[in-house]
N, C-alpha and C. Protein backbone atom coordinates (compact mmCIF):
# COMPACT_ATOMS: atom_id res chain seq x y z
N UNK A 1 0.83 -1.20 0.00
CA UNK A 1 0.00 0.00 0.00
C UNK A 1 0.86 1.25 0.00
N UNK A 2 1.95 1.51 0.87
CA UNK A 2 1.94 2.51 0.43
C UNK A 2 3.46 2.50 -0.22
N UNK A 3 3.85 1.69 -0.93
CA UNK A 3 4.92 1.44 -1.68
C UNK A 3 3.61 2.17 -3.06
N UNK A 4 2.86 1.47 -3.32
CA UNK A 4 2.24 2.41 -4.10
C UNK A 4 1.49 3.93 -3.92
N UNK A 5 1.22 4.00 -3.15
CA UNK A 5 1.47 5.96 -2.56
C UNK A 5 2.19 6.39 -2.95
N UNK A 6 3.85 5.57 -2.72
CA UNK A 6 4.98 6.90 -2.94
C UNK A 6 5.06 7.04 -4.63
N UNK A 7 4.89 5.70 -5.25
CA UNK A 7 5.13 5.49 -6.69
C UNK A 7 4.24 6.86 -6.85
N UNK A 8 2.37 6.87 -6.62
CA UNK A 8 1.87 8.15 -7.12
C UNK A 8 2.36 8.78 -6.85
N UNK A 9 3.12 9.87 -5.99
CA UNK A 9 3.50 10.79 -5.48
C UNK A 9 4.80 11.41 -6.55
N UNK A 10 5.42 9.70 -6.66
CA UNK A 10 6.69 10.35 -7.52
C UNK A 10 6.46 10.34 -9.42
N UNK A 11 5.19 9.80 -9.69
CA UNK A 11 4.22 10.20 -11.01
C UNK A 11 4.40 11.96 -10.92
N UNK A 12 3.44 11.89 -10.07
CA UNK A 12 2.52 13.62 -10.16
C UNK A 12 4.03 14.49 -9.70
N UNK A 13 4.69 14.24 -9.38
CA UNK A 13 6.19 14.83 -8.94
C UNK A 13 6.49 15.06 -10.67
N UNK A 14 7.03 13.81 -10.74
CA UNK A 14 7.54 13.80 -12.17
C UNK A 14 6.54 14.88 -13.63
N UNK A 15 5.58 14.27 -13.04
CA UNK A 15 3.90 15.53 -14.26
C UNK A 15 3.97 16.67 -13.93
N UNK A 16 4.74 16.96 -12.84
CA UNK A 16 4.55 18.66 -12.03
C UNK A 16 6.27 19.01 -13.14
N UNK A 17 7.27 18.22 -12.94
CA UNK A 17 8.41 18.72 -13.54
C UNK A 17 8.11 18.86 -15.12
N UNK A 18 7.25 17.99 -15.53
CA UNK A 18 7.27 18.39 -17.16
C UNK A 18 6.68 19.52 -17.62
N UNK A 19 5.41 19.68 -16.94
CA UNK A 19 4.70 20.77 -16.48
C UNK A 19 5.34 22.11 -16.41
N UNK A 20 6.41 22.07 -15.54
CA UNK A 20 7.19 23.07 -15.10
C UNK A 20 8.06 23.63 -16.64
N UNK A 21 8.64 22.92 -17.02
CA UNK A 21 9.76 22.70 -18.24
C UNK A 21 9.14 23.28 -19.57
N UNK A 22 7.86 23.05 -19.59
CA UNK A 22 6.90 23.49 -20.92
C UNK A 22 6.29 24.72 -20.81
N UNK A 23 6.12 25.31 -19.48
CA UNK A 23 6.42 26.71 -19.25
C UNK A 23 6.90 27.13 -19.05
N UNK A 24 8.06 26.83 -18.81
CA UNK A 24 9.34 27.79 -18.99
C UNK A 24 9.55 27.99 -20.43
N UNK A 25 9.61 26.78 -21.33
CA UNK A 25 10.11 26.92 -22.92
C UNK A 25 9.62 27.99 -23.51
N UNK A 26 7.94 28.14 -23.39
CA UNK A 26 7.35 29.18 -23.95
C UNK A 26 7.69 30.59 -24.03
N UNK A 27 7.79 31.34 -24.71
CA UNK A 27 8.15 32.41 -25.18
C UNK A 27 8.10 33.91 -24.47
N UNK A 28 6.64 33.57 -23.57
CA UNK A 28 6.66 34.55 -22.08
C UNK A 28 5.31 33.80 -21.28
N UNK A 29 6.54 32.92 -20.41
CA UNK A 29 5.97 32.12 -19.09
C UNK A 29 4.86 32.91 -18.48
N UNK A 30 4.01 32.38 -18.14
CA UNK A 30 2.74 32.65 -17.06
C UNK A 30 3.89 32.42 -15.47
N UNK A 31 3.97 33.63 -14.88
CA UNK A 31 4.84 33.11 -13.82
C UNK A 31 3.72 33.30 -12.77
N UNK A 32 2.65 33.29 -12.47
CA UNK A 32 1.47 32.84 -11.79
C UNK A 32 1.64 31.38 -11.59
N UNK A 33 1.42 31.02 -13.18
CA UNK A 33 0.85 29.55 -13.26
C UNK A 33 2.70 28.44 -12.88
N UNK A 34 3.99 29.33 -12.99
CA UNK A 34 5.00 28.41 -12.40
C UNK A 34 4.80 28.91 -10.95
N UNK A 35 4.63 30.12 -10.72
CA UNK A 35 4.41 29.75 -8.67
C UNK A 35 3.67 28.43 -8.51
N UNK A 36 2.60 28.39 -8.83
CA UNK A 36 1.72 27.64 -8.36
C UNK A 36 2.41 26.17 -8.21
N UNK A 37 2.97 26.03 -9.68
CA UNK A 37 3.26 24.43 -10.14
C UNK A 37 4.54 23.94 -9.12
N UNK A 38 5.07 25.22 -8.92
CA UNK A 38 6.13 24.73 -8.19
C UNK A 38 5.78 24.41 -6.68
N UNK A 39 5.20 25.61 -5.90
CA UNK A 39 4.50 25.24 -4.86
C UNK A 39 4.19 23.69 -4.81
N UNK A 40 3.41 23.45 -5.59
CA UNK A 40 2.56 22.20 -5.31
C UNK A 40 3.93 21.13 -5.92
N UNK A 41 4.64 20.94 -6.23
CA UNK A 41 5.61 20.26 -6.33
C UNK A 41 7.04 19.78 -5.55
N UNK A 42 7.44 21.27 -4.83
CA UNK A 42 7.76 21.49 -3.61
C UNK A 42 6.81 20.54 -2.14
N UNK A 43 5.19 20.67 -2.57
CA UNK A 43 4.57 20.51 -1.47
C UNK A 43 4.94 18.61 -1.57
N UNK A 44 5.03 18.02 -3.11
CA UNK A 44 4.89 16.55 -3.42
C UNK A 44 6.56 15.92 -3.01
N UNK A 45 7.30 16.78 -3.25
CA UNK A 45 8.46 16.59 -2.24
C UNK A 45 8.89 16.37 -1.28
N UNK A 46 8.56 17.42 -0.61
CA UNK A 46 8.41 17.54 1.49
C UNK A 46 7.41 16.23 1.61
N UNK A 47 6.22 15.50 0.53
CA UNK A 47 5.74 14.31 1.26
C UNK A 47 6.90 13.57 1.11
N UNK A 48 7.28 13.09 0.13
CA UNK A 48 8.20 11.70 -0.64
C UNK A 48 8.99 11.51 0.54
N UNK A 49 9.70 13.03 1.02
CA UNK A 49 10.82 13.15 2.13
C UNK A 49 9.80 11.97 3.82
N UNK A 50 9.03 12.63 3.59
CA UNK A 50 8.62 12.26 4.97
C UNK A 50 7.49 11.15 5.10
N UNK A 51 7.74 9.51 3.70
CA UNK A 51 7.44 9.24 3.59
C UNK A 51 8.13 7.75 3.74
């Protein structure tokens, strides 16, 4: 059980970094929409850590 937790965790980790990478490429980033992504990626981190 939660060997598969962390696997999701390190999915949506990994979907948050591609995420991240494809707004940056773009030509003029939404830096709203990278606070956010990062926040919440940061937040999928601090779990993995304390998991």
């Amino acid at each position: 059980m939660e060997n598969s937790h962390i696997s999701t965790l390190r999915a949506r980790h990994e979907a948050l970094k591609t995420k991240i990478r494809n707004e940056l490429s773009r030509p003029m980033p939404d830096t709203y929409l990278l606070a956010k992504l990062k926040k919440q990626k940061l937040q999928l981190k601090e779990s993995l850590s304390s998991s």
